[in-house]
C-alpha atoms as a PDB file:
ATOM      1  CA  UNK A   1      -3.888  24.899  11.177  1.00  0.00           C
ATOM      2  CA  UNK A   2      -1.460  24.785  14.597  1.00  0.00           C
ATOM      3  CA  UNK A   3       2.489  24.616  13.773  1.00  0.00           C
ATOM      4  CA  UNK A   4       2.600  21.301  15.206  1.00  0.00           C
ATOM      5  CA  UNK A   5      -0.707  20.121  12.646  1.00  0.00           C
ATOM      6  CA  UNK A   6       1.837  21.307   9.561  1.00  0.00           C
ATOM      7  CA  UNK A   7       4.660  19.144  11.291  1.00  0.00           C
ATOM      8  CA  UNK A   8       2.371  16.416  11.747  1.00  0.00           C
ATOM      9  CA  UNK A   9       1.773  16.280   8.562  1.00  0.00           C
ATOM     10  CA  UNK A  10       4.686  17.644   7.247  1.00  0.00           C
ATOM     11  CA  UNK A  11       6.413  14.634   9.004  1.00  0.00           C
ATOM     12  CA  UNK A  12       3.403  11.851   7.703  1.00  0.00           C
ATOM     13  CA  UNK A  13       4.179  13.178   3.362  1.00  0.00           C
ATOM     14  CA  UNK A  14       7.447  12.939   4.239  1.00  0.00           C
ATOM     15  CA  UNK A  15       7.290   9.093   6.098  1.00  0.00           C
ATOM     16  CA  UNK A  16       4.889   7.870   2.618  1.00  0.00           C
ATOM     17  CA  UNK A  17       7.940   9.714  -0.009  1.00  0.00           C
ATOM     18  CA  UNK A  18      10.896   7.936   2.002  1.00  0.00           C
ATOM     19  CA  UNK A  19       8.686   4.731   1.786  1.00  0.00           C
ATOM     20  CA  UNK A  20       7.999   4.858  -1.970  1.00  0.00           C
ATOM     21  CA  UNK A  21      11.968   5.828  -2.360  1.00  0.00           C
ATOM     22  CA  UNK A  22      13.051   2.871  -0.278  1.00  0.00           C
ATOM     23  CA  UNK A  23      10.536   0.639  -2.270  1.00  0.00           C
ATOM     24  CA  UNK A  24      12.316   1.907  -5.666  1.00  0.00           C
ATOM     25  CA  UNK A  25      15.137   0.595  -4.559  1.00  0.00           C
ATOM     26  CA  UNK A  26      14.793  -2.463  -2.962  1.00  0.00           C
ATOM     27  CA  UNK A  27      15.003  -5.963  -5.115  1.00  0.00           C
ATOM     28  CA  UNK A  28      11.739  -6.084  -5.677  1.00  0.00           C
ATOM     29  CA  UNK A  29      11.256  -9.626  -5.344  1.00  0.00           C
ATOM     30  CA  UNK A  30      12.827 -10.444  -2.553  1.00  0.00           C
ATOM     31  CA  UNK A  31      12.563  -6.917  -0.818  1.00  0.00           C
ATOM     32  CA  UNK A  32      12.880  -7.814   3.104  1.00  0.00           C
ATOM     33  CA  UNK A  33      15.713 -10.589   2.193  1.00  0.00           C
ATOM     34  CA  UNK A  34      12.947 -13.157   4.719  1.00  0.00           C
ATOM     35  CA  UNK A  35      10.262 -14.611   4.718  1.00  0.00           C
ATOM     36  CA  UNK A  36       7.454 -12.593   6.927  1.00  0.00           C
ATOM     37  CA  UNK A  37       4.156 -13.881   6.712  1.00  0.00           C
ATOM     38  CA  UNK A  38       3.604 -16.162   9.999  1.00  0.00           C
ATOM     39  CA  UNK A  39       0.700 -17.358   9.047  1.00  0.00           C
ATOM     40  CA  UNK A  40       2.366 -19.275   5.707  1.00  0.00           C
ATOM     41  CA  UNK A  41       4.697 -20.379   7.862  1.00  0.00           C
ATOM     42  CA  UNK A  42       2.518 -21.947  11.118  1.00  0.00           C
ATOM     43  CA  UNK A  43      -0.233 -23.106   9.084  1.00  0.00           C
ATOM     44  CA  UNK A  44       0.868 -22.945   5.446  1.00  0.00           C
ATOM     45  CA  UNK A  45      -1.770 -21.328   3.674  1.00  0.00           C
ATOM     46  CA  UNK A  46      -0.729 -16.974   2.770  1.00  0.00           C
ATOM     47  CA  UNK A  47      -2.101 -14.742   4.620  1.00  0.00           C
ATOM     48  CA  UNK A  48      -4.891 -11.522   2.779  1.00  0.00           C
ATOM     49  CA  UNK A  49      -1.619  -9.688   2.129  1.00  0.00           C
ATOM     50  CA  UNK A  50       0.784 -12.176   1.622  1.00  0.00           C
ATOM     51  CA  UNK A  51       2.958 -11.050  -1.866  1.00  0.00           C
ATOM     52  CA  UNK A  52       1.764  -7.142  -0.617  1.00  0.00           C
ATOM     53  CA  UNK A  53       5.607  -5.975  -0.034  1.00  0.00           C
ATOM     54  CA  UNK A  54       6.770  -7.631  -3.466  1.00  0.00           C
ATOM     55  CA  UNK A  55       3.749  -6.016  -5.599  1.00  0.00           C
ATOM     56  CA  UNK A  56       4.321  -2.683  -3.922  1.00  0.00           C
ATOM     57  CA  UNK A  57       7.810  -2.785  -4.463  1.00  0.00           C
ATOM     58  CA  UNK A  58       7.462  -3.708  -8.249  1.00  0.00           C
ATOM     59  CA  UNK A  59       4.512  -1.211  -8.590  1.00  0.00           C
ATOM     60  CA  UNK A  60       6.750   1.264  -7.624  1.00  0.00           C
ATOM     61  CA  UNK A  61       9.394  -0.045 -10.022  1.00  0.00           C
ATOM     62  CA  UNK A  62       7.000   0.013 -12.644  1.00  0.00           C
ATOM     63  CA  UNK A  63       6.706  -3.281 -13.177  1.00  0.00           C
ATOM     64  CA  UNK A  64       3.475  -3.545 -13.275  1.00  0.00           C
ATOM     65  CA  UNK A  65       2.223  -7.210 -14.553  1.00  0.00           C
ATOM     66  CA  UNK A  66       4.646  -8.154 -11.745  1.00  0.00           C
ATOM     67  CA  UNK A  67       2.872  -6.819  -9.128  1.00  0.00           C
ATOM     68  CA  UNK A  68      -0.642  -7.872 -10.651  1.00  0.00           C
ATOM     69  CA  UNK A  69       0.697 -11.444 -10.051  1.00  0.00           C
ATOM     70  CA  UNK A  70       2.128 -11.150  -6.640  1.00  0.00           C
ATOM     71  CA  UNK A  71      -1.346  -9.020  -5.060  1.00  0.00           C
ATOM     72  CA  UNK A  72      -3.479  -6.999  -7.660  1.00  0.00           C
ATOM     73  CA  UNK A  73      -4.165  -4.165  -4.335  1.00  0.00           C
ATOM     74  CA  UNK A  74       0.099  -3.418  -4.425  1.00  0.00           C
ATOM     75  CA  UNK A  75      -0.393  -1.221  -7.511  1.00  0.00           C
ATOM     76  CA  UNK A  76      -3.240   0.502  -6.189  1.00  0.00           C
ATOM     77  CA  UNK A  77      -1.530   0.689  -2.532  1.00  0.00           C
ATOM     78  CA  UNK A  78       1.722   2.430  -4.210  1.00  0.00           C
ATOM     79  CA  UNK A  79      -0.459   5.306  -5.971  1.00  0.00           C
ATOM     80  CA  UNK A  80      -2.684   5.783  -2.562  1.00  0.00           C
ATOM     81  CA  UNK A  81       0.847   6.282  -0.746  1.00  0.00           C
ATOM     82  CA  UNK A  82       1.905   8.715  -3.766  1.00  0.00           C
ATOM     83  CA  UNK A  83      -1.539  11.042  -3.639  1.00  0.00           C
ATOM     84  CA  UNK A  84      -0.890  10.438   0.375  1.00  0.00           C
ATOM     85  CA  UNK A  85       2.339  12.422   0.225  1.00  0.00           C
ATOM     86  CA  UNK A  86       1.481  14.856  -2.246  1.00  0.00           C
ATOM     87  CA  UNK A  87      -2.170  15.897  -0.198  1.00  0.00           C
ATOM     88  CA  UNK A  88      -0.457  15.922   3.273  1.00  0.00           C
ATOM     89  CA  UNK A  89       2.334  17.915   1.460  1.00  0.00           C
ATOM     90  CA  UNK A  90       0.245  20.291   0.115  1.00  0.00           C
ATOM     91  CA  UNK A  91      -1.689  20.697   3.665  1.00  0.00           C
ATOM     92  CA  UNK A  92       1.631  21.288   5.167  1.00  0.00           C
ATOM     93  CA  UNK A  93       2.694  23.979   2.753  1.00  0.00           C
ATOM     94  CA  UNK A  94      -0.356  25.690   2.546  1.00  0.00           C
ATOM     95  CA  UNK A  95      -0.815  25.470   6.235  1.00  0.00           C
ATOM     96  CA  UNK A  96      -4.760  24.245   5.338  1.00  0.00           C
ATOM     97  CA  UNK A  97      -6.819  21.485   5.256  1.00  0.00           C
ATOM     98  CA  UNK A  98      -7.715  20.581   1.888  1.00  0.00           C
ATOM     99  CA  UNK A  99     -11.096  19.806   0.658  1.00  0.00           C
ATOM    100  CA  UNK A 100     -11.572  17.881   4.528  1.00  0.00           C
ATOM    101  CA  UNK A 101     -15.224  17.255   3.249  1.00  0.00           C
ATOM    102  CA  UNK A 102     -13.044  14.500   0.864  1.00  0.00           C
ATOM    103  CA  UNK A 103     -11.409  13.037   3.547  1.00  0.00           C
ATOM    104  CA  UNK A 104     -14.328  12.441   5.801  1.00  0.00           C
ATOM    105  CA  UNK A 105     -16.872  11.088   2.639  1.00  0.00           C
ATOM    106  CA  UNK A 106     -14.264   9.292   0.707  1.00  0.00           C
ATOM    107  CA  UNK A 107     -12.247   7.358   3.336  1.00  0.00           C
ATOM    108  CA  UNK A 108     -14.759   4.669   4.813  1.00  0.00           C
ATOM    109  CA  UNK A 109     -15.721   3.547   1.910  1.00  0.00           C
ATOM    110  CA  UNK A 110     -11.934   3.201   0.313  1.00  0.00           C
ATOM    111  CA  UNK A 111     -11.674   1.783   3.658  1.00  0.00           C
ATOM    112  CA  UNK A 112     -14.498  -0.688   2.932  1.00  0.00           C
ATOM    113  CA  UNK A 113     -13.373  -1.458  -0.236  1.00  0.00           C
ATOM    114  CA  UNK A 114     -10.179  -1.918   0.314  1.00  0.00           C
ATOM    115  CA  UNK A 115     -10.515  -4.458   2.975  1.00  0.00           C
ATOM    116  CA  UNK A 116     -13.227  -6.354   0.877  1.00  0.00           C
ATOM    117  CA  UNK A 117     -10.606  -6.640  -2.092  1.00  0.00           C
ATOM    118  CA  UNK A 118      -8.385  -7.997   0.241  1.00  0.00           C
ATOM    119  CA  UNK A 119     -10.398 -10.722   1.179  1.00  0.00           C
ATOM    120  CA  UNK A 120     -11.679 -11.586  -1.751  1.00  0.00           C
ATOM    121  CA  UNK A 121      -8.131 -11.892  -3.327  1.00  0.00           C
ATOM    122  CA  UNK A 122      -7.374 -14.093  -0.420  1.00  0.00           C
ATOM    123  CA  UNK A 123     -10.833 -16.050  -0.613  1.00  0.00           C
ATOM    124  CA  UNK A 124      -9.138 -16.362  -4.502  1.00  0.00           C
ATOM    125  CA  UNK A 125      -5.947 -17.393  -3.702  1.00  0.00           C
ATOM    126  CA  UNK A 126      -7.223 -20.191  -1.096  1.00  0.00           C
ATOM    127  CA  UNK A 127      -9.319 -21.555  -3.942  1.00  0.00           C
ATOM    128  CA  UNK A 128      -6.196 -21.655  -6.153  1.00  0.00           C
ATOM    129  CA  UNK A 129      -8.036 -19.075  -8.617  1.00  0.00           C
ATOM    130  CA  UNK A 130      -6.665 -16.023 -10.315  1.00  0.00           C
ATOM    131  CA  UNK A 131      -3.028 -15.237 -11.884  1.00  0.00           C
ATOM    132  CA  UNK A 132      -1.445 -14.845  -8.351  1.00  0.00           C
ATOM    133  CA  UNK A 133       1.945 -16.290  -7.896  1.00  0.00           C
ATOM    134  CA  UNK A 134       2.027 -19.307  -5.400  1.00  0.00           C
ATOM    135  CA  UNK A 135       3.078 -18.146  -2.443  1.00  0.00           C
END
């Protein structure tokens, strides 16, 4: 791995840590002090992520039933940005690409699946189904 590969990713583990450190911080349910989602706004129906910021921020605070009710993907978002910042980490210490085999099996389909939880939690939150809070 080039120098400027290890500050690459050097700089990306270091971007996801000062993300999850801001989120610990931040009141966690009202973390941007405004509201952001255009979409609620224009139309008035949430966008896929709307509630995102608030469940990562209370994942990250550990309040976890929180986060389930403002979007079930911001607990699973907050421990993908944690094993983000440790593997790029590592890769930048060790000056290596770890496992890259991983990377190039595992991410399309987390990909996939990720975007097809989003929908479907939106699909569920149009309907006026699940424990989501009303956004």
């Amino acid at each position: 791995m080039t120098p400027a590969e290890r500050q690459a990713k050097a700089i990306a583990a270091l971007a996801l840590a000062a993300l999850l450190a801001l989120a610990a911080f931040l009141p966690a349910d009202h973390p941007l002090g405004f509201p952001l989602c255009p979409l609620k706004r224009l139309a008035g129906i949430p966008c896929p992520t709307c509630g995102m910021t608030r469940a990562f921020c209370n994942a990250v605070q550990l309040h976890w039933r929180t986060s389930l009710r403002w979007h079930p993907l911001g607990l699973p978002l907050a421990l993908a940005c944690a094993l983000g910042a440790l593997w790029l980490g590592m890769e930048a210490w060790r000056g290596r690409t770890f496992k890259p085999e991983w990377r190039t099996r595992l991410m399309p389909p987390l990909a996939v699946l990720g975007l097809g939880a989003t929908l479907a939690t939106w699909a569920l939150r149009l309907c006026g189904v699940g424990p989501f809070n009303p956004l």
